[in-house]
N, C-alpha and C. Protein backbone atom coordinates (compact mmCIF):
# COMPACT_ATOMS: atom_id res chain seq x y z
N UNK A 1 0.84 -1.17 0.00
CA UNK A 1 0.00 0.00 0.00
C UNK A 1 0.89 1.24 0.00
N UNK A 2 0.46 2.24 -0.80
CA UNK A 2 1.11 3.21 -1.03
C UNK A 2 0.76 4.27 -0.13
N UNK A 3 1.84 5.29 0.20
CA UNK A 3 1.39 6.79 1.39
C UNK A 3 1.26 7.38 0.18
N UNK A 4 0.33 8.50 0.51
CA UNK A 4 0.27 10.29 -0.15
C UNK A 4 1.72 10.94 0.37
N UNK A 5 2.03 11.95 0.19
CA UNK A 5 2.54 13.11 0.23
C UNK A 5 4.06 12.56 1.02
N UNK A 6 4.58 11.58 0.49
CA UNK A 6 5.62 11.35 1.21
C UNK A 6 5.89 10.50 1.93
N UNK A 7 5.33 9.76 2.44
CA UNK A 7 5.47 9.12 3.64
C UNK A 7 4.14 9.28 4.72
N UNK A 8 3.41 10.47 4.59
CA UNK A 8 2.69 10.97 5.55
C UNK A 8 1.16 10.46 4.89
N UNK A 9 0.46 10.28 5.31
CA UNK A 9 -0.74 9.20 5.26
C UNK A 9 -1.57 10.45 5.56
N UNK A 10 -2.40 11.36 4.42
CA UNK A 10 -2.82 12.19 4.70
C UNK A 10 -4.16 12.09 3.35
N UNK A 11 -5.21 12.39 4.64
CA UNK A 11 -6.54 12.59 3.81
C UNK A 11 -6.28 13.50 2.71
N UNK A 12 -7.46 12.97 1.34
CA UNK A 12 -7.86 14.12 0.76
C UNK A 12 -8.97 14.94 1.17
N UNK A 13 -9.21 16.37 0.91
CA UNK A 13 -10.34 17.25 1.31
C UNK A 13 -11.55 16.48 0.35
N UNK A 14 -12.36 16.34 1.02
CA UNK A 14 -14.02 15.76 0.32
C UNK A 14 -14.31 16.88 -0.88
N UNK A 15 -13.92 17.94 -1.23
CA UNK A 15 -14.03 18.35 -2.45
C UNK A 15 -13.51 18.36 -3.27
N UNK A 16 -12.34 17.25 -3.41
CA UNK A 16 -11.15 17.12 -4.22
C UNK A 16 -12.21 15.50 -4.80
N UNK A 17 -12.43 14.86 -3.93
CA UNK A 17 -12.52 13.57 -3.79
C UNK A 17 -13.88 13.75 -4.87
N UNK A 18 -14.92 14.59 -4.66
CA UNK A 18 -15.98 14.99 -5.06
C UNK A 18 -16.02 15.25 -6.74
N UNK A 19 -14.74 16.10 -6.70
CA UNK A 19 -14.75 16.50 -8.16
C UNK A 19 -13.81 15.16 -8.54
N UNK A 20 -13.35 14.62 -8.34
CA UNK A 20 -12.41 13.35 -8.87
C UNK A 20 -13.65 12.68 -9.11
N UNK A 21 -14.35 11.90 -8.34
CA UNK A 21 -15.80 11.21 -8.96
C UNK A 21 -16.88 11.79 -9.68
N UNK A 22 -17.08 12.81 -10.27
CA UNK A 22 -17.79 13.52 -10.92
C UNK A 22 -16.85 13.55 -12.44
N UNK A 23 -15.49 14.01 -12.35
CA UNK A 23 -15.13 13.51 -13.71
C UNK A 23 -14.68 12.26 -13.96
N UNK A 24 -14.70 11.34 -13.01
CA UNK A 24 -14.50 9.85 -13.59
C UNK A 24 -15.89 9.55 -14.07
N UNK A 25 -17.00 9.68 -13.20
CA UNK A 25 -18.62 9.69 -14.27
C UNK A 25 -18.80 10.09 -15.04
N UNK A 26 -18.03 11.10 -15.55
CA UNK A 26 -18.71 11.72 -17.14
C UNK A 26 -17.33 11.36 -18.18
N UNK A 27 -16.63 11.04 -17.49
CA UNK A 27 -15.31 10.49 -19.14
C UNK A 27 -16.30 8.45 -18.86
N UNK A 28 -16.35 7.98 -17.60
CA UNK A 28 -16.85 6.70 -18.11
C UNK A 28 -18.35 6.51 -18.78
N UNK A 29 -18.75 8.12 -18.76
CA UNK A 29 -20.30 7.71 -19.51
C UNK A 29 -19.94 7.98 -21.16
N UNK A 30 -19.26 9.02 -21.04
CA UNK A 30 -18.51 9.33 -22.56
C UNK A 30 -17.51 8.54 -23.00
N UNK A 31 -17.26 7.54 -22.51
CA UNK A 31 -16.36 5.88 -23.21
C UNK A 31 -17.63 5.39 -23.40
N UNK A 32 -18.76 5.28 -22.84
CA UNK A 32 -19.85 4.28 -22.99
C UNK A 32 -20.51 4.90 -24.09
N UNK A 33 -20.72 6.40 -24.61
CA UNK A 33 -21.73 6.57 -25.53
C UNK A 33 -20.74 7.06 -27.04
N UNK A 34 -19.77 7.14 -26.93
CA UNK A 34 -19.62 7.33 -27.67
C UNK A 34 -17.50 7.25 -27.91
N UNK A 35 -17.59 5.72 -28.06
CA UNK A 35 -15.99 5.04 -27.58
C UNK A 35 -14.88 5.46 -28.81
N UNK A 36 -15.65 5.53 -30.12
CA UNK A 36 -14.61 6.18 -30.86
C UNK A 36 -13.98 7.35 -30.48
N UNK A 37 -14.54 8.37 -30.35
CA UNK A 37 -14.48 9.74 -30.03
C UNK A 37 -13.32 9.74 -28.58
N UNK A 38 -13.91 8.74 -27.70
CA UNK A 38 -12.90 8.78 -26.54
C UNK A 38 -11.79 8.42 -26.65
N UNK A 39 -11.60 7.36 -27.58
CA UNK A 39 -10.37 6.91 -28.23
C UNK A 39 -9.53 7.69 -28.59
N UNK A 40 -9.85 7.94 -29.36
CA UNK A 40 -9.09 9.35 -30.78
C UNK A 40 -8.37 10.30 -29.33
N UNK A 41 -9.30 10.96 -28.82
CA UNK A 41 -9.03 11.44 -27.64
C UNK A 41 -7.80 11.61 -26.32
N UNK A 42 -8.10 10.12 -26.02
CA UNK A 42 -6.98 9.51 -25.26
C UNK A 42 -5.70 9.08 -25.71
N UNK A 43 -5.63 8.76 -27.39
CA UNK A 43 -4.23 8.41 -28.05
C UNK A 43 -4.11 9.78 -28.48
N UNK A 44 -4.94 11.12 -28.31
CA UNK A 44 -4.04 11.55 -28.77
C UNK A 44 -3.48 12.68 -27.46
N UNK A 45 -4.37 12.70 -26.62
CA UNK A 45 -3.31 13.09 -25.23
C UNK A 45 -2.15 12.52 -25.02
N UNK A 46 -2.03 10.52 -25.18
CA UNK A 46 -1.01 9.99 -24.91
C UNK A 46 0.12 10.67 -25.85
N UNK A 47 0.07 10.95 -26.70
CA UNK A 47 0.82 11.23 -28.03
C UNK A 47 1.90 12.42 -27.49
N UNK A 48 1.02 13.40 -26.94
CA UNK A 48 0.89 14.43 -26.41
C UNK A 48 1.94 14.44 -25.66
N UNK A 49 1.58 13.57 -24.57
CA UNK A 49 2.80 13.24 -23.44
C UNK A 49 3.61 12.64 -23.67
N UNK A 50 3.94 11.51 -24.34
CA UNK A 50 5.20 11.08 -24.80
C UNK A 50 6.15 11.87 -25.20
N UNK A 51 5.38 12.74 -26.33
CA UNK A 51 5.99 14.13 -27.22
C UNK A 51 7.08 14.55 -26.04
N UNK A 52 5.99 15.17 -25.21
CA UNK A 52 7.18 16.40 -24.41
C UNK A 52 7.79 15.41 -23.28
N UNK A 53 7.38 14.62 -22.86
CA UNK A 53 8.10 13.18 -22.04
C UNK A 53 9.67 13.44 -22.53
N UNK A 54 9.76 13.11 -23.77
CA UNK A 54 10.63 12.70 -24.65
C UNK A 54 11.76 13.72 -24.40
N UNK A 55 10.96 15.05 -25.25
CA UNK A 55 12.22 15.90 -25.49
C UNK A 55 12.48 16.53 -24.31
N UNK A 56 11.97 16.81 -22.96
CA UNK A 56 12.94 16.87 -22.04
C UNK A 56 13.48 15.80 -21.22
N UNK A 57 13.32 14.49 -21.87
CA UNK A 57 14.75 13.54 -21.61
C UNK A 57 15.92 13.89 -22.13
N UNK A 58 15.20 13.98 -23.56
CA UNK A 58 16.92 14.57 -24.15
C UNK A 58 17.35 15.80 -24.07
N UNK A 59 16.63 16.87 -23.55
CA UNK A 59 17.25 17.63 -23.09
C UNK A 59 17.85 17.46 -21.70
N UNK A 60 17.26 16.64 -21.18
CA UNK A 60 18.07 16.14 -19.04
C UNK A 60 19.46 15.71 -19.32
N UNK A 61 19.36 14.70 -20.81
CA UNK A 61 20.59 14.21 -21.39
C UNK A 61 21.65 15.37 -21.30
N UNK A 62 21.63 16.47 -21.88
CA UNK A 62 22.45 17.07 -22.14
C UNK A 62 23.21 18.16 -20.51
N UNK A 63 21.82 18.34 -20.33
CA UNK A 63 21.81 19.30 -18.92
C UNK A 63 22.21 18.14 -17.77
N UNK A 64 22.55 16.97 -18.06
CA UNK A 64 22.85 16.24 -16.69
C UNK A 64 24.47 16.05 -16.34
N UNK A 65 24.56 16.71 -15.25
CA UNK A 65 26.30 17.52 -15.16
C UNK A 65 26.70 16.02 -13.97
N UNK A 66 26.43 15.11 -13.89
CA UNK A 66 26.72 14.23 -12.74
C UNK A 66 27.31 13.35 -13.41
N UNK A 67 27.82 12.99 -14.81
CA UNK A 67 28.33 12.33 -15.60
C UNK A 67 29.30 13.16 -16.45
């Protein structure tokens, strides 16, 4: 089992928790009505993040002075 914030085993505020289940209900009703669209969607956020994932690896590459 994993801690939050470090080590420290700390609640979330019930309005964090609130809005976290309110948008997991409406992206899992919008996979259910309409799954192409969510698709397209989600590969292309992933895309997204890999993208800049990427190029500041290779930029850490260059900027990493411990080698």
């Amino acid at each position: 089992m994993s801690s939050y914030a470090g080590g420290r085993a700390e609640a979330l505020p019930w309005g964090l928790v609130l809005v976290e289940g309110i948008v997991a209900t409406v992206f899992g009703l919008t996979l259910l009505v309409a799954p192409g669209a969510s698709l397209f969607f989600l590969v292309l956020l992933l895309g997204i993040y890999l993208l800049v994932a990427g190029i500041f690896r290779i930029i850490g590459i260059f900027l990493d002075s411990s080698s």
